[in-house]
Protein backbone atom coordinates (compact mmCIF):
# COMPACT_ATOMS: atom_id res chain seq x y z
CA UNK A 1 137.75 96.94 126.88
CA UNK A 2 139.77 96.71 130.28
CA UNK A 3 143.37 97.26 130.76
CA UNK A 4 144.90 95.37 134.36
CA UNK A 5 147.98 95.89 135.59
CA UNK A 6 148.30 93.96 138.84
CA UNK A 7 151.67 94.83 140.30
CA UNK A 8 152.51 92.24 142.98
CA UNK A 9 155.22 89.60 144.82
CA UNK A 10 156.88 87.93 142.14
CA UNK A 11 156.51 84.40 144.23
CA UNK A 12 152.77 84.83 143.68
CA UNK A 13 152.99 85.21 139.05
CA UNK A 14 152.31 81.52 138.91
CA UNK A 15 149.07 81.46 141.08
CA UNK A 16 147.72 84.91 139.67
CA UNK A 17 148.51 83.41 135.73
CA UNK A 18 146.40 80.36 136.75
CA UNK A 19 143.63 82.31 138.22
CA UNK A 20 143.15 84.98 135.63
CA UNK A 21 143.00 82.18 133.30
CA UNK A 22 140.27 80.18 135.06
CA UNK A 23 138.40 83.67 135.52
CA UNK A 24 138.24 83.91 131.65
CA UNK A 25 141.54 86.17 130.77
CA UNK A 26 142.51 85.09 127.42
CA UNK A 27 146.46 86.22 127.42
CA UNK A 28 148.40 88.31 129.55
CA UNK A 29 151.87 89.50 129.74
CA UNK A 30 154.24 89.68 133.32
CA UNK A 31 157.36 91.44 133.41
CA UNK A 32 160.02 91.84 136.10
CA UNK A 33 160.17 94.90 137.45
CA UNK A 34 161.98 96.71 140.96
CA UNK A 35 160.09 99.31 142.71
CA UNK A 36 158.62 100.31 146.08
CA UNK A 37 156.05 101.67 147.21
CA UNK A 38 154.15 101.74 150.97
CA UNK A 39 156.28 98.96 151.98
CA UNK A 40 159.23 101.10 151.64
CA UNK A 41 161.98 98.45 151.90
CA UNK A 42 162.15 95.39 153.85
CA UNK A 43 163.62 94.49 157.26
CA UNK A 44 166.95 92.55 157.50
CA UNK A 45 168.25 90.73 160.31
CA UNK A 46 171.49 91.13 161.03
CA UNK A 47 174.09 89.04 162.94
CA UNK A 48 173.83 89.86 166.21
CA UNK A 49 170.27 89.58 166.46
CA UNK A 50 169.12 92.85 165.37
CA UNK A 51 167.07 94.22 162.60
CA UNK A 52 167.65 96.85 160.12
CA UNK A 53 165.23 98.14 157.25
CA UNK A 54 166.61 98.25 153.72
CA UNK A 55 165.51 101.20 151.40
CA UNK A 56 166.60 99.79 148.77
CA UNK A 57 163.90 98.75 145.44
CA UNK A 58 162.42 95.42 145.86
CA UNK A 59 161.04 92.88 143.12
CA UNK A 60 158.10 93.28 141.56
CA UNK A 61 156.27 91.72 138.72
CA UNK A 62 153.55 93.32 136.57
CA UNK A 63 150.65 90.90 135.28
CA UNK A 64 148.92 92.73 132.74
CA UNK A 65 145.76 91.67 131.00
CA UNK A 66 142.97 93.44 128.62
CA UNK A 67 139.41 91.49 128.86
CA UNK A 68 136.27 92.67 127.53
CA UNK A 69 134.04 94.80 130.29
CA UNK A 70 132.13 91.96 131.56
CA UNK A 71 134.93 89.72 132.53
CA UNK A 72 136.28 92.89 134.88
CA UNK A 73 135.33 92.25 138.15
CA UNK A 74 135.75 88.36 137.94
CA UNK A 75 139.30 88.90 136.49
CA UNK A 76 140.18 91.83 139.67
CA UNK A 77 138.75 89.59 142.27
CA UNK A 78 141.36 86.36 140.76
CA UNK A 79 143.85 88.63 141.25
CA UNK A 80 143.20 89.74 144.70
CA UNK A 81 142.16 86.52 145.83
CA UNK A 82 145.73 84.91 144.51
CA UNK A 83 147.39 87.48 145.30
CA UNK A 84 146.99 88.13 148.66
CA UNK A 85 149.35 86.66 151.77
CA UNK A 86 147.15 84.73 154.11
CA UNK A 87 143.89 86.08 154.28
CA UNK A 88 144.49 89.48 155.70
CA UNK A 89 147.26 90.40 153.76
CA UNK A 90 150.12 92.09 154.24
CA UNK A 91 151.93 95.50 152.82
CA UNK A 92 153.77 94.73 149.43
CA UNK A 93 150.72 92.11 148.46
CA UNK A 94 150.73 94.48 145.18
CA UNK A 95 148.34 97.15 143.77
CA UNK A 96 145.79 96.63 140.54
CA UNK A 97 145.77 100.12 138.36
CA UNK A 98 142.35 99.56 135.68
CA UNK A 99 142.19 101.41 132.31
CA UNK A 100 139.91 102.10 129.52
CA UNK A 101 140.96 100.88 126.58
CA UNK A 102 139.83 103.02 123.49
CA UNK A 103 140.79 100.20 120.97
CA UNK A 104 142.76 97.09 120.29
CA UNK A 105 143.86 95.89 116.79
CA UNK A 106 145.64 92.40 115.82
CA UNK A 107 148.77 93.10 113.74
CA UNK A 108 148.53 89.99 112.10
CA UNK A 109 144.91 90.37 110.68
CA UNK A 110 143.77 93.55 111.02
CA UNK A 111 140.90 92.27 113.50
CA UNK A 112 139.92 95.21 116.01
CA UNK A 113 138.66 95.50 119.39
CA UNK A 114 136.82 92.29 120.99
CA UNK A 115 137.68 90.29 117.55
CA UNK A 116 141.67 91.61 118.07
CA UNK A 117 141.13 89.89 122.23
């Protein structure tokens, strides 16, 4: 089993939920987060016509998912494809982290790994 954790533009949840779903993703969680990372802020215009760059954190969701091994690369390239602004991107599209998991168990029943998906 497959833990992703796409962390991306919080404009883009809706369109990344749909296509995870269509890719096979059973359920998923998203939760609003602030962070930053190689975007390191974002510029400002001012009111004389200049620019300035904030530091400050920006917002950030997290969609995170766990699918069986074989839905993996379908489920990464939903994300990426949804995810990204205009087809070459730009900084601050996001970042996908993947993890093994070791096992999963349903609280409710007991049911463990695939059966607990």
């Amino acid at each position: 089993m497959i833990k992703i954790e796409a962390v991306v533009r919080p404009e883009r949840v809706n369109t990344i939920v749909e296509a995870i779903v269509a890719a096979g993703c059973g359920g998923y969680h998203v939760l609003n987060i602030s962070g930053k990372g190689t975007q390191q802020g974002v510029e400002v215009f001012t009111g004389r016509g200049a620019t300035t760059t904030t530091r400050a954190a920006l917002p950030k969701s997290i969609v995170t998912t766990v699918v069986i091994e074989s839905l993996k690369d379908a489920v990464v390239a939903a994300i990426i494809d949804s995810a990204k602004s205009g087809v070459e991107g730009r900084i601050g599209d996001g970042k996908i982290f993947i993890s093994t998991i070791s096992e999963v168990i349903r609280v409710r029943t007991g049911e463990r790994d695939n059966a607990a998906l």
